[in-house]
Protein backbone atom coordinates (compact mmCIF):
# COMPACT_ATOMS: atom_id res chain seq x y z
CA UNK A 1 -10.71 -17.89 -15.26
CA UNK A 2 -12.21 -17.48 -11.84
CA UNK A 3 -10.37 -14.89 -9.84
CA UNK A 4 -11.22 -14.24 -5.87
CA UNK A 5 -9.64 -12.17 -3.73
CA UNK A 6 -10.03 -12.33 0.46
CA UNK A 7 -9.73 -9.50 2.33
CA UNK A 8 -9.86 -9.65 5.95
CA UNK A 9 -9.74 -5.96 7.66
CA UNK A 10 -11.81 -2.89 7.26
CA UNK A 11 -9.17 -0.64 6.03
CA UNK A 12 -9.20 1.14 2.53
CA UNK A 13 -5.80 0.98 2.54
CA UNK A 14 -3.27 0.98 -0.76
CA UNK A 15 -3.81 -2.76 -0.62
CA UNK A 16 -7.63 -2.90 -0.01
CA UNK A 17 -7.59 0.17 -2.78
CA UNK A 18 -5.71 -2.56 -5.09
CA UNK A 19 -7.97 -5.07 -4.75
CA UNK A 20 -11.12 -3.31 -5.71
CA UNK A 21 -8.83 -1.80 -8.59
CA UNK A 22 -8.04 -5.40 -10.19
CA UNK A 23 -11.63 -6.30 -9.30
CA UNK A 24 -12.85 -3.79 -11.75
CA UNK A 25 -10.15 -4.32 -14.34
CA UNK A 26 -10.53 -8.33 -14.11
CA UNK A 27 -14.56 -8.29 -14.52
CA UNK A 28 -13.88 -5.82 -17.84
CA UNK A 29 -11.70 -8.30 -19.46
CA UNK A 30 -14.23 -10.72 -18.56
CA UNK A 31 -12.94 -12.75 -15.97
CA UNK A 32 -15.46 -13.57 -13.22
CA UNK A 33 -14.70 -12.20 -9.90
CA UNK A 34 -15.10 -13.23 -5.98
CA UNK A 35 -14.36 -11.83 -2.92
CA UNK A 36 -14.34 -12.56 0.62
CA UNK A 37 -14.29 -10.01 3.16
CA UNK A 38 -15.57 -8.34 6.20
CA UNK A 39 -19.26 -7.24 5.46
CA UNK A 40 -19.74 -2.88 5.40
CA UNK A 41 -15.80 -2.78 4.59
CA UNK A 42 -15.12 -0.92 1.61
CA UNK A 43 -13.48 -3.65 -0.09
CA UNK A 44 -17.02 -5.82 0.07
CA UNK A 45 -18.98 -2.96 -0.77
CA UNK A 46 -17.38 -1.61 -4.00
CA UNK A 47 -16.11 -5.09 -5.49
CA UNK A 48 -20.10 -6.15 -5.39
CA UNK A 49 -20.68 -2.47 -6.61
CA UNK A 50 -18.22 -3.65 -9.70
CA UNK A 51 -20.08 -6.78 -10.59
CA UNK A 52 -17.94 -9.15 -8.16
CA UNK A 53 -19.85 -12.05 -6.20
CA UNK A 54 -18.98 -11.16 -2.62
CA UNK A 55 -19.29 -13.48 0.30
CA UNK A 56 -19.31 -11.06 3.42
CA UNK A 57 -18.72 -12.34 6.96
CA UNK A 58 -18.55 -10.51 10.60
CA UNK A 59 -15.40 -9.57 10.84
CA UNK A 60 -15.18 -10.08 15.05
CA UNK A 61 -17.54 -12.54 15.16
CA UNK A 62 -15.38 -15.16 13.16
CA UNK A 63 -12.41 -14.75 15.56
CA UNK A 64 -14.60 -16.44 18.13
CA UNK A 65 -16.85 -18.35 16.01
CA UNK A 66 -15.29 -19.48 13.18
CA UNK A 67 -17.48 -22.33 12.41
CA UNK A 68 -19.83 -20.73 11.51
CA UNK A 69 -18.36 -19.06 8.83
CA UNK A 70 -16.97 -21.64 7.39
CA UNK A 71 -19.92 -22.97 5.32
CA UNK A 72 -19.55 -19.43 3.55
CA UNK A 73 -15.98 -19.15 3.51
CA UNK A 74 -16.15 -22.57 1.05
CA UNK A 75 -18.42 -21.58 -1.22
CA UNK A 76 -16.83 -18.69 -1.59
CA UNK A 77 -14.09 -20.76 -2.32
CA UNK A 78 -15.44 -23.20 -4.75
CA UNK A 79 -15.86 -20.09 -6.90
CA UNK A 80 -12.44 -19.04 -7.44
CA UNK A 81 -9.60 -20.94 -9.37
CA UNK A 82 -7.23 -18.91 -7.41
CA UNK A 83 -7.73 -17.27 -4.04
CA UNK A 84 -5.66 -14.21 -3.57
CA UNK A 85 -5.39 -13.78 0.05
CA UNK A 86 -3.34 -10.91 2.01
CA UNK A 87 -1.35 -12.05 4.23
CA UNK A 88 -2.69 -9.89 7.47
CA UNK A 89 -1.61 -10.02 11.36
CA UNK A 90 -3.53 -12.92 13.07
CA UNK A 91 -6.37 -11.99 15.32
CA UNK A 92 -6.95 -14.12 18.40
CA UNK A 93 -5.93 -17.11 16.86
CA UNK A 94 -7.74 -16.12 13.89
CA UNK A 95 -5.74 -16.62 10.53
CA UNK A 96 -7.43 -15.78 7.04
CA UNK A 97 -4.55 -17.44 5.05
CA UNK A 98 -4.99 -20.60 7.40
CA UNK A 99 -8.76 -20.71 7.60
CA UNK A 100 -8.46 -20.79 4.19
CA UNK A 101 -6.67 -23.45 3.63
CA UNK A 102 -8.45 -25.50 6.50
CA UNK A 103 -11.84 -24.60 4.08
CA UNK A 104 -10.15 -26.07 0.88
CA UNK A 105 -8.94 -28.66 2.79
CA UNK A 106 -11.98 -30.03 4.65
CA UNK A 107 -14.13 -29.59 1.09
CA UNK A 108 -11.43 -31.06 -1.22
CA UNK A 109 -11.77 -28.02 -3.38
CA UNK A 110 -9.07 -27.58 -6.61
CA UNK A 111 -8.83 -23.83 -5.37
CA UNK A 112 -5.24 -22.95 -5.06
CA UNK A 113 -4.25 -20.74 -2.77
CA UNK A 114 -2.27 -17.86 -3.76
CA UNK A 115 -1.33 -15.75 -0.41
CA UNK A 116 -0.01 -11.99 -1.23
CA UNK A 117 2.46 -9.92 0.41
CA UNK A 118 4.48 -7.03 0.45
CA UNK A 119 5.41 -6.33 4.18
CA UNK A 120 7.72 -8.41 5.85
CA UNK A 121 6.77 -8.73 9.66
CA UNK A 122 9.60 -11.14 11.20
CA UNK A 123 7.16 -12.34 13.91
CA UNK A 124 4.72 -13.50 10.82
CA UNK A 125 4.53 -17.54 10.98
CA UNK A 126 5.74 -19.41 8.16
CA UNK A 127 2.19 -21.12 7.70
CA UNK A 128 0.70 -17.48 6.97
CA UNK A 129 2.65 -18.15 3.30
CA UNK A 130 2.30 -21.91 3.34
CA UNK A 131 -0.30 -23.46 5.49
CA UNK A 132 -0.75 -26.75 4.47
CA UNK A 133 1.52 -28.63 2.39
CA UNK A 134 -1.94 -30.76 1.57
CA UNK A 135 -3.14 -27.11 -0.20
CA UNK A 136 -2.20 -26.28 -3.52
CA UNK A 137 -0.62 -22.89 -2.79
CA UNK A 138 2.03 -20.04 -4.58
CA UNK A 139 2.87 -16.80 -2.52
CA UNK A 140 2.46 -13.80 -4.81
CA UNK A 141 5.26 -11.00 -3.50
CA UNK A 142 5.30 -7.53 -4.71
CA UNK A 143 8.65 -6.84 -4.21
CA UNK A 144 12.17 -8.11 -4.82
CA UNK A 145 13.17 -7.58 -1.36
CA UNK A 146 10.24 -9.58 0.09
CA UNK A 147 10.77 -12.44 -2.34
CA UNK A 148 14.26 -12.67 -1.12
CA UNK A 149 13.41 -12.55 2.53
CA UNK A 150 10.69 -15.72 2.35
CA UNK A 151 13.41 -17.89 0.46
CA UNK A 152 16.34 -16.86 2.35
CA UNK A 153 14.75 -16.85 6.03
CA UNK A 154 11.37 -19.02 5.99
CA UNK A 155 13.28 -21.26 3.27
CA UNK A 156 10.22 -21.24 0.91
CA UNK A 157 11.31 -23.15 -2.38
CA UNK A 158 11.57 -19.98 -5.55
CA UNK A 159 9.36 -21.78 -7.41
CA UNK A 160 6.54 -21.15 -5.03
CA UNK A 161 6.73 -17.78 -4.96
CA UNK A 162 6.20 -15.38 -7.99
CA UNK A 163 7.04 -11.15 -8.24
CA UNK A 164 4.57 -9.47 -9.64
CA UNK A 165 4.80 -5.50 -9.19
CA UNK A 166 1.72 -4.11 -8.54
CA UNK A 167 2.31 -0.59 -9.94
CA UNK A 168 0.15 2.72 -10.36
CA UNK A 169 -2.34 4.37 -12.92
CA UNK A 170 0.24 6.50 -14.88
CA UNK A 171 -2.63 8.36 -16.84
CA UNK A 172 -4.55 9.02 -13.93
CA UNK A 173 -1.72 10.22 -11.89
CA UNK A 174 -0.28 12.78 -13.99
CA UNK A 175 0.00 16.68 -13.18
CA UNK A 176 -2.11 19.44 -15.62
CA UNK A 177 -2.82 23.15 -15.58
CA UNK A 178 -6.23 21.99 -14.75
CA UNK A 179 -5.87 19.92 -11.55
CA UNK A 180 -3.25 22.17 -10.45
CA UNK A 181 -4.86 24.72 -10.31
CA UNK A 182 -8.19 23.08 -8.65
CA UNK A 183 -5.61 21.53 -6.40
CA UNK A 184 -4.67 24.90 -4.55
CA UNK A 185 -8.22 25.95 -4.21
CA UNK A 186 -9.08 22.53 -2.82
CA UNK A 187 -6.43 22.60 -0.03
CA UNK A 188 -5.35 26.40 1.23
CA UNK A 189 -2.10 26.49 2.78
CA UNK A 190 -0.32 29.73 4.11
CA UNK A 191 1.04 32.07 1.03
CA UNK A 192 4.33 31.68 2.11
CA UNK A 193 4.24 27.83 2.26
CA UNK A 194 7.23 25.87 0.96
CA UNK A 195 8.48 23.46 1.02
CA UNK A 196 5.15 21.56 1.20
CA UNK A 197 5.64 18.47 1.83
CA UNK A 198 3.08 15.59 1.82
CA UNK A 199 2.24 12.44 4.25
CA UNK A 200 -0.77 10.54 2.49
CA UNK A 201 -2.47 7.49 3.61
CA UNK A 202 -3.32 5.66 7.25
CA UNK A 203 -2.06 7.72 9.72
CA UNK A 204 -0.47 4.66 12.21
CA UNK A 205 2.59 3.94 13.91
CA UNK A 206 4.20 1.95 11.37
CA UNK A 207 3.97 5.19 8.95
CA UNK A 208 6.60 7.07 11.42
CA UNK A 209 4.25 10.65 10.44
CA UNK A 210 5.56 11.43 14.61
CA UNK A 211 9.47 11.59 12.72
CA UNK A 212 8.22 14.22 9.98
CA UNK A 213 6.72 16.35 12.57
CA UNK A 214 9.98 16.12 15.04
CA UNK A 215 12.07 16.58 11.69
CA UNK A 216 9.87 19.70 10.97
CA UNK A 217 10.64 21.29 14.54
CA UNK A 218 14.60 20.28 14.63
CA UNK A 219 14.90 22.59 10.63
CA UNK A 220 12.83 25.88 12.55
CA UNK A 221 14.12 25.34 15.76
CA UNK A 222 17.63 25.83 13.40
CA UNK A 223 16.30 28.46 11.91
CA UNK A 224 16.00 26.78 8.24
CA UNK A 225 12.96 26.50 5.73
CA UNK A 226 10.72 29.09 7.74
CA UNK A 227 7.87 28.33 5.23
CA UNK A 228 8.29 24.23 5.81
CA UNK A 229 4.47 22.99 6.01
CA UNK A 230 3.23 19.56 5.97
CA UNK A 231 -0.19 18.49 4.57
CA UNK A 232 -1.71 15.14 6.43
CA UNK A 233 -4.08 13.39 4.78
CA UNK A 234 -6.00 10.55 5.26
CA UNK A 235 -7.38 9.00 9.04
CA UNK A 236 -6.12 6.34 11.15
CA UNK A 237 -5.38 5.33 14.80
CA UNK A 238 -2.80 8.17 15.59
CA UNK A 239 -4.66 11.06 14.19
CA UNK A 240 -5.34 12.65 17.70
CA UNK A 241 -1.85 12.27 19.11
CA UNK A 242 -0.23 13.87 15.79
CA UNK A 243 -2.80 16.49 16.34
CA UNK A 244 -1.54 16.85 19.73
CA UNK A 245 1.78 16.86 18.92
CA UNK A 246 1.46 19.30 16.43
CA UNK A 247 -0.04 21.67 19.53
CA UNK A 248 2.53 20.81 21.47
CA UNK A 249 5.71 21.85 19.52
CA UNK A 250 3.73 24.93 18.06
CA UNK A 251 3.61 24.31 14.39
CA UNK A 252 0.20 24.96 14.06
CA UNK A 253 1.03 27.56 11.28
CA UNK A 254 2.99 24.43 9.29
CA UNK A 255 1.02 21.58 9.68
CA UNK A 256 -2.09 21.03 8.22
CA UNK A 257 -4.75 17.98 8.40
CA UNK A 258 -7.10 16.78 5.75
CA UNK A 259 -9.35 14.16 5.18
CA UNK A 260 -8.92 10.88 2.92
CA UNK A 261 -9.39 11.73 -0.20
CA UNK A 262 -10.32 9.32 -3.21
CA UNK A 263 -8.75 11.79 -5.31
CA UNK A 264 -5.23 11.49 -3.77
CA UNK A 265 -3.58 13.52 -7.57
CA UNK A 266 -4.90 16.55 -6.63
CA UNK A 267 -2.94 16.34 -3.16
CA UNK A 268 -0.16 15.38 -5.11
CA UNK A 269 -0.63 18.98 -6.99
CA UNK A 270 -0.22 20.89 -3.94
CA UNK A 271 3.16 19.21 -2.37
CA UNK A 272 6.71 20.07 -3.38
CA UNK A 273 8.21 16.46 -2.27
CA UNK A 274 6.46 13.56 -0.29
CA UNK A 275 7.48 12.10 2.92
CA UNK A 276 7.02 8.61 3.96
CA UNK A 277 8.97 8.12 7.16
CA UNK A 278 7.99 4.30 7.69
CA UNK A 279 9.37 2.59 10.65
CA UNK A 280 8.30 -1.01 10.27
CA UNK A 281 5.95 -3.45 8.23
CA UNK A 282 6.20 -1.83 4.78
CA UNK A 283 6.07 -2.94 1.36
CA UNK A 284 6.13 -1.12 -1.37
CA UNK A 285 3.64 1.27 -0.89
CA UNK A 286 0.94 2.73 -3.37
CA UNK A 287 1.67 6.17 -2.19
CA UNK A 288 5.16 6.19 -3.55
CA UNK A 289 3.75 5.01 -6.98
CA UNK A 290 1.02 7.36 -7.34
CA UNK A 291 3.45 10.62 -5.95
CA UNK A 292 6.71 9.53 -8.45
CA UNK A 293 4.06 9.36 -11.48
CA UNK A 294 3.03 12.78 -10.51
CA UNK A 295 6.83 13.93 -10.83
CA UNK A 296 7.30 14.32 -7.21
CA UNK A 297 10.79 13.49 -5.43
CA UNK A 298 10.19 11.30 -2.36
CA UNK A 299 11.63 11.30 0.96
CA UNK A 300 11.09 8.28 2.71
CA UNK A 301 13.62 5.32 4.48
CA UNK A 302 15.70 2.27 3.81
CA UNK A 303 12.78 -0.22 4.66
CA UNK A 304 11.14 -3.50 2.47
CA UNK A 305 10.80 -2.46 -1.27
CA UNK A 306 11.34 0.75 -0.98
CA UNK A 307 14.28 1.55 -2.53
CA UNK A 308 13.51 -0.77 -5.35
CA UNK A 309 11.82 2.71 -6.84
CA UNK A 310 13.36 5.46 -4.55
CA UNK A 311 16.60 5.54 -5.63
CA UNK A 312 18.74 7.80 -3.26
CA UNK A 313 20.14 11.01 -5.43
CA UNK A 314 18.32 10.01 -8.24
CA UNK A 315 14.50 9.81 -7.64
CA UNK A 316 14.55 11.02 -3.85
CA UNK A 317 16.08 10.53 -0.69
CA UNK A 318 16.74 7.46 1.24
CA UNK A 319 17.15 7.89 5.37
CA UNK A 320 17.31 5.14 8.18
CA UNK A 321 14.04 4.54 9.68
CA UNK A 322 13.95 6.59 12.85
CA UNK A 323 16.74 8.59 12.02
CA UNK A 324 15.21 11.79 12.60
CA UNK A 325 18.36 13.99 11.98
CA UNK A 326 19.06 11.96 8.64
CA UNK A 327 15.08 12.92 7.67
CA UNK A 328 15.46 16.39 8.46
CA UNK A 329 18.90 16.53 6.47
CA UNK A 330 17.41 15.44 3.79
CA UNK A 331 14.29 17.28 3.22
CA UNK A 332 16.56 20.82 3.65
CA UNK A 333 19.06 19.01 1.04
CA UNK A 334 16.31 18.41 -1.35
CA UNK A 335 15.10 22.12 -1.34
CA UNK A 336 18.07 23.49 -1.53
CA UNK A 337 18.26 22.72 -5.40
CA UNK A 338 15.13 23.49 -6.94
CA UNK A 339 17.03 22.13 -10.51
CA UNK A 340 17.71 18.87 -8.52
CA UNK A 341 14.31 18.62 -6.83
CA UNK A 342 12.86 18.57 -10.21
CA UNK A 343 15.13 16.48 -11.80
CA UNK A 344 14.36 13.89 -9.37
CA UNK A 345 11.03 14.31 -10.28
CA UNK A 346 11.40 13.94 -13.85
CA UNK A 347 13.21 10.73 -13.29
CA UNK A 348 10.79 8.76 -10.89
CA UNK A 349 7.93 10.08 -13.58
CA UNK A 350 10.18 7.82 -16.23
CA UNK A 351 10.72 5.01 -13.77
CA UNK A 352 7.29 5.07 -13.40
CA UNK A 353 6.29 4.93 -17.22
CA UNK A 354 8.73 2.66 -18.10
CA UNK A 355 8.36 -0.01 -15.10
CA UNK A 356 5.11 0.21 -12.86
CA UNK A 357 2.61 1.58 -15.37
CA UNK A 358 -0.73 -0.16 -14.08
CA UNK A 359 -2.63 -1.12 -17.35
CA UNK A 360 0.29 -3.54 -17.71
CA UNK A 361 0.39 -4.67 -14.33
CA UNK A 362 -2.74 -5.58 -14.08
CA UNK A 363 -2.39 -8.06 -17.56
CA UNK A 364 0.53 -9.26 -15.32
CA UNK A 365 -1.00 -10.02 -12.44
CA UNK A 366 -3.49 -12.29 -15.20
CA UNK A 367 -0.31 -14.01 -16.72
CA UNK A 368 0.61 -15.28 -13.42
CA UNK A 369 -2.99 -16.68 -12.72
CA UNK A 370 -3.14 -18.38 -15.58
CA UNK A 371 0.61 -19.85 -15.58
CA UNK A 372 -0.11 -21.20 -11.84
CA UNK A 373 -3.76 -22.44 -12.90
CA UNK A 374 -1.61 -24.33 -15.99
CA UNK A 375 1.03 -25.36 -13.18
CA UNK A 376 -1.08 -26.82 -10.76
CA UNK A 377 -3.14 -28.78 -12.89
């Protein structure tokens, strides 16, 4: 089976880190592997790296001259049974789902089209999951909630859309002495710090990092949790103005920055609970996965697939996105039982083991390949 994958941003995101992930795993099992993306992003770089044919393009240039990537875009094509494309925000007019299917199209190519989502963005076009009815095509959805959403609003038909969960290495992200303890010489934090809590990945709007930092000054401005810190780590468009923020309201004693880090479990080593205020355009994001296999509680909102895994009371905290009060609540309610706290962890560790271990998810993923390739044809 011929597997591609197209990949059109720069970001090493959870979603780019997925792809070059099942990349690796597909070409061990022997499956030959394609991928289109931008050329320098990491995603090009380290699926050729694994053994993956990669067809690169210029990632501004094609919003203005599509044409002539097009000749590439096909071939690419014509090497993959099934095209796993991310559904991404359009650029200029630029679509990779619908350029896609405009390349299979024009070259009458038996690829079928399979594009992949987890976010629901309610501005997103219909034809981003469905371009051309003249395209073989089946939407790949990593969470309940988003399935539900493209059926009930954008009235796709069930059958063309499949739930795979994409879920997290459990082996890899699970706590020892030994990483502990490398953990807290990798990342000093004040003696006194705790609870530590944790915001890892892009650092954007959508993430809502500006609600744990307001949340952190409402619980000292009370007076509570005097050794609250927060470790932030990763990059992204709003690293300067959380920076300045944090200057602003005077935590720079409890708020810390780090770089992105491809070893994301020892991070997970040094926080007490992790916090994932999204506000918008979520999925079901790796984060959660990796943190709840490492026996961590999570604090995060009532947004997309979320609380498919964080299940309020039981393996974290749920909170409306925004809802700064409801965030701060929480994190002091969380730390006020230690027993709890750790129960909590103990229980997204089992939901994790028992539902979103990778090494299955992966053969999953495969499965549903193969029963679309035997569908289509």
């Amino acid at each position: 089976m011929r597997i591609g994958f197209i990949e059109d941003t720069h970001l090493r995101g959870g979603t780019q880190i997925w792809v070059i992930e099942a990349a690796r795993d597909f070409i061990a099992k022997g499956e030959d592997v394609a991928v289109i993306a931008p050329e320098g992003s990491p995603v090009s770089t380290l699926c050729a790296e694994a053994g993956a044919t990669v067809y690169p393009y210029d990632w501004d240039d094609i919003v203005n001259n599509p044409d002539v990537y097009r000749a590439a875009w096909t071939e690419g094509l014509r090497a993959m049974d099934v095209a796993v494309c991310t559904v991404h925000p359009p650029r200029d007019g630029f679509h990779c789902t619908l350029f896609a299917a405009q390349c299979i199209k024009a070259a009458s190519l038996e690829t079928i089209l399979m594009p992949k989502t987890g976010s629901i963005v309610p501005w997103y076009l219909r034809e981003y999951y469905q371009p051309d009815p003249a395209v073989r095509t089946q939407v790949i959805c990593i969470t309940s909630f988003t399935r539900d959403y493209l059926i009930d609003v954008y009235k796709i038909p069930a059958e063309s859309i499949d739930l795979v969960y994409q879920g997290t290495e459990v082996n890899r992200f699970t706590s020892t002495p030994e990483t502990r303890e490398d953990a807290f010489r990798r990342y000093a934090l004040p003696d006194n710090a705790g609870p530590v809590l944790g915001s890892v990945g892009a650092l954007e709007n959508r993430k809502g990092q500006i609600i744990l930092l307001q949340a952190v000054k409402r619980l000292l401005d009370a007076d509570k949790l005097p050794g609250i810190h927060v470790m932030f780590v990763g990059e992204g468009p709003d690293q300067a103005m959380l920076e300045a923020v944090t200057k602003v309201y005077g935590l720079e004693d409890h708020v810390s920055f780090f770089p992105f880090t491809d070893e994301p479990n020892y991070v997970f080593e040094r926080l007490d609970i992790l916090a994932l205020p999204s506000l918008y355009k979520e999925g079901l994001p790796n984060v959660l996965l990796e943190a709840m296999s490492m026996k961590l509680p999570v604090i995060s909102t009532k947004l997309a697939g979320i609380p498919e895994v964080v299940v309020h009371g039981e393996t974290g905290y749920l909170t409306d996105p925004g809802n700064i009060e409801q965030f701060s609540d929480a994190i002091e309610t969380a730390w006020q039982s230690r027993d709890t706290c750790e129960q909590m962890g103990q229980n997204a560790r089992k939901l994790m083991e028992e539902k979103m271990d990778k090494k299955h998810q992966f053969d999953a993923f495969r499965d549903c390949f193969r029963k679309t390739l035997e569908r289509h044809r």
